[in-house]
Protein backbone atom coordinates (compact mmCIF):
# COMPACT_ATOMS: atom_id res chain seq x y z
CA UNK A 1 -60.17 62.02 -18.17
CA UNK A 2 -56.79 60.24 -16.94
CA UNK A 3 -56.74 56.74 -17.88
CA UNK A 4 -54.15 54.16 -16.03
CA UNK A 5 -52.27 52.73 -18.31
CA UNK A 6 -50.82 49.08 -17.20
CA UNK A 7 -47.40 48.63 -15.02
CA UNK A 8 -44.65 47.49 -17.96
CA UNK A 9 -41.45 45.66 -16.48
CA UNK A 10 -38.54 46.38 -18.25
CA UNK A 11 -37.99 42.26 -18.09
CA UNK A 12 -41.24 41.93 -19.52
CA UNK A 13 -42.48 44.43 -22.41
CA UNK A 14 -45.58 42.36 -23.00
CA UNK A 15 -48.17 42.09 -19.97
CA UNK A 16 -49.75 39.08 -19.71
CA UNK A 17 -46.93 37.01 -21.77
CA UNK A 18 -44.89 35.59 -19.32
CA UNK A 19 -44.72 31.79 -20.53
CA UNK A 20 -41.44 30.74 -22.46
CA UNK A 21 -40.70 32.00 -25.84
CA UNK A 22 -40.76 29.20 -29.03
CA UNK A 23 -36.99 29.60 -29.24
CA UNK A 24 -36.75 28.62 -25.55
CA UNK A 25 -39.41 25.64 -25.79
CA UNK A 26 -37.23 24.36 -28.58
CA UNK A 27 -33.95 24.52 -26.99
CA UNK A 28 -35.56 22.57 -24.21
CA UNK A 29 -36.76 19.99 -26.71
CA UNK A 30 -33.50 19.73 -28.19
CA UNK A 31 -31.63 19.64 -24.60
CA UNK A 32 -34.10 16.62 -23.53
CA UNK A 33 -33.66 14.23 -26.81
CA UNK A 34 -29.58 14.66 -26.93
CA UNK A 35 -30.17 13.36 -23.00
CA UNK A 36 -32.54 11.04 -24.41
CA UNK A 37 -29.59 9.85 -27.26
CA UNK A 38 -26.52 10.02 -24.50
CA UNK A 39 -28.90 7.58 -21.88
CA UNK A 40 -30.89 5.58 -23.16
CA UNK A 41 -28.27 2.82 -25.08
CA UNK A 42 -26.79 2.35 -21.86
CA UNK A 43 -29.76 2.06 -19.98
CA UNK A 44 -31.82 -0.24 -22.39
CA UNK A 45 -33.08 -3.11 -20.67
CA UNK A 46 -32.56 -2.01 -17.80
CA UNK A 47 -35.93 -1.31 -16.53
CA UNK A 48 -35.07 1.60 -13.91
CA UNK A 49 -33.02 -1.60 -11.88
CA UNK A 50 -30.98 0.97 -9.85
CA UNK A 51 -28.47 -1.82 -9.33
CA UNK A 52 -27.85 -1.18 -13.16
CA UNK A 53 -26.54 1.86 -12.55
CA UNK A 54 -24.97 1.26 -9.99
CA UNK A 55 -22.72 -1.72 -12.31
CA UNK A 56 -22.69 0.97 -14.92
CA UNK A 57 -20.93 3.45 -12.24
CA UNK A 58 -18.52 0.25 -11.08
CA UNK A 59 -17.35 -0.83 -14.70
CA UNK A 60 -16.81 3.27 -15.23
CA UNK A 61 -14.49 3.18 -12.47
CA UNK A 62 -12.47 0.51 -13.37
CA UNK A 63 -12.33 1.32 -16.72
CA UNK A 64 -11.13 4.59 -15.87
CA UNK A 65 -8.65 3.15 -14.09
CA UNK A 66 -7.51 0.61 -16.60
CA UNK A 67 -6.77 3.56 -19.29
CA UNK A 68 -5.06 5.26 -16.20
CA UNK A 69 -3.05 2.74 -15.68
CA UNK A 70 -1.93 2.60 -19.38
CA UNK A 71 -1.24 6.82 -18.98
CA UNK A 72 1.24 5.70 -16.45
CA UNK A 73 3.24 3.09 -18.06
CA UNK A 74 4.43 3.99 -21.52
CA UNK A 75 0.79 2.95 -22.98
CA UNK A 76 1.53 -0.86 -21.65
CA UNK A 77 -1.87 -2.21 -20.42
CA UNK A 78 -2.10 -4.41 -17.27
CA UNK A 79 -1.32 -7.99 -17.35
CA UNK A 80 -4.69 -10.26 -18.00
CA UNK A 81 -2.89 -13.79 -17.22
CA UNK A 82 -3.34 -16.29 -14.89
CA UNK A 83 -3.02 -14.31 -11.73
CA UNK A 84 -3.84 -17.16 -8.78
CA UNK A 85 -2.62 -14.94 -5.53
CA UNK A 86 -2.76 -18.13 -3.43
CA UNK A 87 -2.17 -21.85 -4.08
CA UNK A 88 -4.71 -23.63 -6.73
CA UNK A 89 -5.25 -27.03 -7.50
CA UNK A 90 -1.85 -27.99 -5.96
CA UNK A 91 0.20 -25.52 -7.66
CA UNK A 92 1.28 -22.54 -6.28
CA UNK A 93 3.04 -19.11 -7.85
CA UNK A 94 6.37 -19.66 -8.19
CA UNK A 95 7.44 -16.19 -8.64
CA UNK A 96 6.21 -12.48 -6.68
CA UNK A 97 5.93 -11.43 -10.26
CA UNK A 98 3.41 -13.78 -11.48
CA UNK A 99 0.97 -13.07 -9.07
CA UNK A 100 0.57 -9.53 -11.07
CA UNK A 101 -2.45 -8.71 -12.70
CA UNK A 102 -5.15 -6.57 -13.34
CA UNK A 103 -7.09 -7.92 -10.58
CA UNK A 104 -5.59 -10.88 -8.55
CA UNK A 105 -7.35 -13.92 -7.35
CA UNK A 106 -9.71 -16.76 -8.43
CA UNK A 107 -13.49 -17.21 -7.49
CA UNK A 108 -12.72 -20.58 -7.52
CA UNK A 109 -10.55 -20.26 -4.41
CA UNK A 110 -12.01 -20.41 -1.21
CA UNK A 111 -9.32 -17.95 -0.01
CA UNK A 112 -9.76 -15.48 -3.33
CA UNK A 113 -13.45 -15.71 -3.46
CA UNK A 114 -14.81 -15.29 -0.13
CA UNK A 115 -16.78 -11.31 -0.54
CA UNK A 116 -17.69 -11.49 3.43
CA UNK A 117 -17.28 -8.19 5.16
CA UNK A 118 -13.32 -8.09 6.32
CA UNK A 119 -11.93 -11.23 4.85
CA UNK A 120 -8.47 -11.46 3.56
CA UNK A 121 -9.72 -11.49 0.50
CA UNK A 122 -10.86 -8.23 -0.03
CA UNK A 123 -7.18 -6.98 1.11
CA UNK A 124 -6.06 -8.63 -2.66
CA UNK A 125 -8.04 -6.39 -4.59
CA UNK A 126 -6.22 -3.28 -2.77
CA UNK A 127 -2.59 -5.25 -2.69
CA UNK A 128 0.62 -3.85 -5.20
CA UNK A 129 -0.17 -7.19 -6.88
CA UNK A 130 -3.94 -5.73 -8.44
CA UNK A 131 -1.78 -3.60 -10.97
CA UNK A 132 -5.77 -1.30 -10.91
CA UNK A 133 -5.29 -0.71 -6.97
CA UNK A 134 -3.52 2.55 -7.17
CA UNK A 135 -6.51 3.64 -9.67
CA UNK A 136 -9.10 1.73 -8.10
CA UNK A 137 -9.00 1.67 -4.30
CA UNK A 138 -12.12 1.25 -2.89
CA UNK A 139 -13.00 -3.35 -3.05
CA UNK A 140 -16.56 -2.99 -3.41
CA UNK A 141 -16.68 -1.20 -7.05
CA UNK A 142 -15.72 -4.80 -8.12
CA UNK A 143 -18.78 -6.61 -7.40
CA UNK A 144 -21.56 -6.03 -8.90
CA UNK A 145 -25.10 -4.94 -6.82
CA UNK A 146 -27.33 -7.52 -8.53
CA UNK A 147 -24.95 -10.63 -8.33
CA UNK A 148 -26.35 -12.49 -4.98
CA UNK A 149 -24.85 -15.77 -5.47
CA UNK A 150 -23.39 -17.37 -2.79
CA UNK A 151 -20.49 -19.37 -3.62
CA UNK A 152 -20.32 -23.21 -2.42
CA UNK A 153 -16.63 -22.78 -1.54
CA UNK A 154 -17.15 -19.98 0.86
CA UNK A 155 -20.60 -19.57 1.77
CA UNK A 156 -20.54 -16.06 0.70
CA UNK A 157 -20.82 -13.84 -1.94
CA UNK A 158 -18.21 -14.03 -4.86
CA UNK A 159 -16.01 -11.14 -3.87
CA UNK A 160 -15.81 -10.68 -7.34
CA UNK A 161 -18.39 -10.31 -10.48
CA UNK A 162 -16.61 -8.56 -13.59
CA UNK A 163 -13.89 -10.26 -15.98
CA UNK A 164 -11.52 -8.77 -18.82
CA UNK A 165 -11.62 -9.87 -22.65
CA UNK A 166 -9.21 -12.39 -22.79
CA UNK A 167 -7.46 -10.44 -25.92
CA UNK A 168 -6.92 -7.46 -24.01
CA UNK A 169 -3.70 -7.25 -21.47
CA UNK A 170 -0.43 -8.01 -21.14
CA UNK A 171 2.10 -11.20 -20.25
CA UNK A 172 2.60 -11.75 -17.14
CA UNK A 173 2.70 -15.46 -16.01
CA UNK A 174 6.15 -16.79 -15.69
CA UNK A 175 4.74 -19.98 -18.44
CA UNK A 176 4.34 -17.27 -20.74
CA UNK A 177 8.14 -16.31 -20.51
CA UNK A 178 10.21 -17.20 -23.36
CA UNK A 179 11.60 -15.39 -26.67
CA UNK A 180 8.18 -15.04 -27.98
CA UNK A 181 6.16 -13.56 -24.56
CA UNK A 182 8.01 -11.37 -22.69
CA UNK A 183 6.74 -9.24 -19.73
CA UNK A 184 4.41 -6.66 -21.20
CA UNK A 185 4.19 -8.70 -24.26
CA UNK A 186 0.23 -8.81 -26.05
CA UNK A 187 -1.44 -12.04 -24.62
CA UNK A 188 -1.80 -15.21 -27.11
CA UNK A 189 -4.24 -16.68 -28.97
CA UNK A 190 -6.28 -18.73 -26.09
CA UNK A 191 -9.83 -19.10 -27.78
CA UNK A 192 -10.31 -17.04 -30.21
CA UNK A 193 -9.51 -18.99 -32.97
CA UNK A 194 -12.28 -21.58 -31.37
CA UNK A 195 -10.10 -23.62 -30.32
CA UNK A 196 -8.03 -23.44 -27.34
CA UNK A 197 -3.99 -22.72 -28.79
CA UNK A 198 -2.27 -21.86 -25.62
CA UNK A 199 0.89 -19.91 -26.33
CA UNK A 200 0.11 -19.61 -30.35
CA UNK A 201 0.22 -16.68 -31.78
CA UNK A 202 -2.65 -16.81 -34.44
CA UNK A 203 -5.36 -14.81 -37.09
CA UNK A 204 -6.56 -12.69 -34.35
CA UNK A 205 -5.25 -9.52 -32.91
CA UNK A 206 -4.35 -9.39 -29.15
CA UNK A 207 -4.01 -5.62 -27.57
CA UNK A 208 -1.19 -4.82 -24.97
CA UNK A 209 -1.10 -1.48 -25.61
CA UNK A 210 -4.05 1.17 -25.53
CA UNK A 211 -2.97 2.21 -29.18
CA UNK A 212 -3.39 -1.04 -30.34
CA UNK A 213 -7.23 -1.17 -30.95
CA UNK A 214 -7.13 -0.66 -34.57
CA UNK A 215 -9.34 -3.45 -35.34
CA UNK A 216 -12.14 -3.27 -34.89
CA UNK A 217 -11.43 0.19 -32.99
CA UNK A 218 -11.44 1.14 -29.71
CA UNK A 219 -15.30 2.10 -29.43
CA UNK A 220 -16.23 -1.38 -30.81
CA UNK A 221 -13.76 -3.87 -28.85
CA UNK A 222 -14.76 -4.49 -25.03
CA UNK A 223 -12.63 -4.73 -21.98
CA UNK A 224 -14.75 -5.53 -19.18
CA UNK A 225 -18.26 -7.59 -18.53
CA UNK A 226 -19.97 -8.86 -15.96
CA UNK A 227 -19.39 -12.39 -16.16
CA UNK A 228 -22.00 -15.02 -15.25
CA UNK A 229 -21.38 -15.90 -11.43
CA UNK A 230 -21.66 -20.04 -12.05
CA UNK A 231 -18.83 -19.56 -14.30
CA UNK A 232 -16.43 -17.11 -13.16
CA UNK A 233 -13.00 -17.85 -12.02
CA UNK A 234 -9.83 -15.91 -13.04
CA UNK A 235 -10.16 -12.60 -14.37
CA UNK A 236 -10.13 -13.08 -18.05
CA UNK A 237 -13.33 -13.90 -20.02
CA UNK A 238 -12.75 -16.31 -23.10
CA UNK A 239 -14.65 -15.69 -26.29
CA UNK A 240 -14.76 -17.86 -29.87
CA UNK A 241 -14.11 -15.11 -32.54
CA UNK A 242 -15.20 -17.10 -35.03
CA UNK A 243 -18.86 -17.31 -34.96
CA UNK A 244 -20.59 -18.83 -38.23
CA UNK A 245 -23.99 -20.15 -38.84
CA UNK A 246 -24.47 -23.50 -37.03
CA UNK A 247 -21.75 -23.39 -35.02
CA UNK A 248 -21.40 -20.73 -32.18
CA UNK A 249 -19.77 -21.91 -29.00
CA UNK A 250 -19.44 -19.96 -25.68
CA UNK A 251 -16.28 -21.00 -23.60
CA UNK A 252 -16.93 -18.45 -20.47
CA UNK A 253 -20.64 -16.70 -19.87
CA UNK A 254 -21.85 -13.52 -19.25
CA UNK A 255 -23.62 -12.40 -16.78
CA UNK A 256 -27.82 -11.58 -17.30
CA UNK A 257 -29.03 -10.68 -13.55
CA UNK A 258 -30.43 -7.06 -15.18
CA UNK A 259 -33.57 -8.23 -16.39
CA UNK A 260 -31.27 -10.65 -19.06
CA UNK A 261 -28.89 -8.14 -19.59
CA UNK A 262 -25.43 -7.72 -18.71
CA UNK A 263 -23.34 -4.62 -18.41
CA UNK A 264 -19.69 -4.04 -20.92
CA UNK A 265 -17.20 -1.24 -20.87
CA UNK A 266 -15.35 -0.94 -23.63
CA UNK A 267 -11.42 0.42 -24.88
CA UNK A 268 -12.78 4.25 -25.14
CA UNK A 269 -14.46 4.48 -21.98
CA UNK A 270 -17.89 3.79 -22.90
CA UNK A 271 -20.10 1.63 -20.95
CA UNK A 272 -23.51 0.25 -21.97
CA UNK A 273 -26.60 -2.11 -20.49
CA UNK A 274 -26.78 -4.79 -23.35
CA UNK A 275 -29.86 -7.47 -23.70
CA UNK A 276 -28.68 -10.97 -24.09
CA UNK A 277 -31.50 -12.38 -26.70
CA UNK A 278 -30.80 -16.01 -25.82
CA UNK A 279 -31.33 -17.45 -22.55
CA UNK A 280 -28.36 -20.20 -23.00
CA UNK A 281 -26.11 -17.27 -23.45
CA UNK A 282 -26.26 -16.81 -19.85
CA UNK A 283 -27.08 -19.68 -18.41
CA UNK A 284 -24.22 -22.00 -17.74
CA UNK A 285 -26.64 -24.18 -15.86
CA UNK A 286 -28.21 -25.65 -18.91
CA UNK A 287 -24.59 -27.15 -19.96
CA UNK A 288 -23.84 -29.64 -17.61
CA UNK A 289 -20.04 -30.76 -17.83
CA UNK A 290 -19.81 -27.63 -19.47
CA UNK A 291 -16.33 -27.52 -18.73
CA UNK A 292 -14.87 -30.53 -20.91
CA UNK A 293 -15.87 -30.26 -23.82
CA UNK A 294 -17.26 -26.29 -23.74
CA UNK A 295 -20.52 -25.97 -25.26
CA UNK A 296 -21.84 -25.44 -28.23
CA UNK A 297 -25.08 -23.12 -28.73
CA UNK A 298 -25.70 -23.71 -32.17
CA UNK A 299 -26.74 -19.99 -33.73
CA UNK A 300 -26.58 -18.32 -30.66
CA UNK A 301 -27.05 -14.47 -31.36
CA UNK A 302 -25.20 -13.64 -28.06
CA UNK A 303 -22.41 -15.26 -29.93
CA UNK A 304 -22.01 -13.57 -33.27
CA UNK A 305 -22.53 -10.23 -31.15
CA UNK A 306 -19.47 -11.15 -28.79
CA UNK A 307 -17.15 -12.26 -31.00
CA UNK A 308 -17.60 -8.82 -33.14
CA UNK A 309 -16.80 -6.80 -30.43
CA UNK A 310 -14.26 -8.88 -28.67
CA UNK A 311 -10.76 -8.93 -31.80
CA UNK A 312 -10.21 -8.89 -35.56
CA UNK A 313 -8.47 -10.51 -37.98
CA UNK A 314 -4.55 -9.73 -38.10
């Protein structure tokens, strides 16, 4: 008697076993948790906020762009002075040249800070002046999606939400121009040492060249943040390196509008979501006259974290 024997695909050997193979369910395992590894740091906190990633896309742009910029010019990074575009508080820029800087323009100009669709102002942030324009053309990328506060100056969004460390940049002010501070020279002290030092050079290292992250590396020292929206201004964001138990002081504030969590790039091109664990840390309402003297937040977490990741010690 003939039996029929079972159609055998050459694909398949084995009828009836057509599911994956253990060495294929494991190499799917192993493809989902080094996803798991690469996203979920930067996303922490986040809670699936898509405006998240949408600052996490901005801040890779212009970080991009800021190590671009550096490819370009002999390593030099841009200037992160005091780069008021148009006249402020009486006093305006008495040279073409000190109007350069990374970005141009105060949020505490009505004429710098007003986001509305087609102002002048959003012609700055593509002008020669913004030494990231060439690298970062399109306006929008610096704002962030979550920051809906309407400035009292303008009656519009801040055209504006992310700042650079204050110990990252270049010279570029004309104040700044003697024997000491030349253009291109490494910013000074400003606040790190806790209190304000102007044109000092002090303990703490200031980076004006991409190759000069030695300390405390370029993985570990940030560039850009989204800075708290009551307190931003110019485009440099002042941190206290020296944080110690008891006293912990925050001069500018970062920004929490992702579910208390704010967004920093840093000098290799990494970006992250991190979770602010103290409320005052960005919350420059709770300091009223926080301008003169700035505050103290006496063992503010927020703090110690900052000032590790913002210099080090010459």
């Amino acid at each position: 008697m003939k039996t029929t024997r079972p159609f055998v695909s050459p694909k398949n050997p084995n009828p009836g076993h057509g599911g994956f193979t253990v060495v294929e369910l494991l190499a799917v395992m192993v493809m989902i948790a080094i996803l798991a590894i690469v996203l979920l740091p930067a996303l922490a906190g986040t809670k699936s906020d898509p405006r998240a990633f949408q600052c996490l896309n901005n801040q890779r742009q212009l970080i991009l762009g800021w190590q671009m910029y550096a490819a370009d010019n002999n390593d030099l990074l841009p200037a992160n002075d005091f780069p008021y575009l148009t006249p402020y508080r009486g006093k305006p820029p008495t040279t073409q040249l000190q109007m350069r800087n990374w970005v141009v323009g105060t949020m505490a100009s009505v004429l710098d800070a007003n986001g509305s669709p087609n102002s002048i102002a959003n012609a700055e942030l593509t002008d020669p002046n913004t030494e990231l324009s060439p690298y970062v053309k399109d306006y929008k990328l610096y704002h962030c999606p979550a920051d809906n506060y309407i400035n009292p100056l303008t009656g519009n969004l801040n055209l504006r939400s992310y700042s650079m460390n204050a110990a990252v940049g270049t010279c570029n002010w004309t104040h700044y121009n003697f024997p000491n501070y030349p253009l291109g020279a490494p910013l000074p002290q400003g606040w790190l040492s806790g209190i304000y030092s102007g044109n000092a050079i002090g303990p703490w290292l200031t980076y004006g060249k991409l190759s000069a992250f030695t300390r405390p590396g370029p993985s570990k020292t940030f560039v850009i943040l989204d800075e708290n929206p009551y307190s931003i201004n110019d485009g440099s964001f002042s941190v206290v390196a020296v944080a110690t138990p008891g006293n912990t002081t925050l001069v500018d504030f970062p920004s929490g509008l992702h579910g208390a969590a704010g967004v920093i790039s840093f000098a290799d091109g990494h970006v992250i979501v991190h979770k602010w664990l103290d409320q005052r840390t960005y919350s420059p309402q709770l300091f009223l006259g926080r301008f003169q003297p700035f505050p103290n937040s006496p063992d503010d977490p927020d703090c110690f974290y900052l000032s590790s990741i913002t210099s080090g010690p010459r």
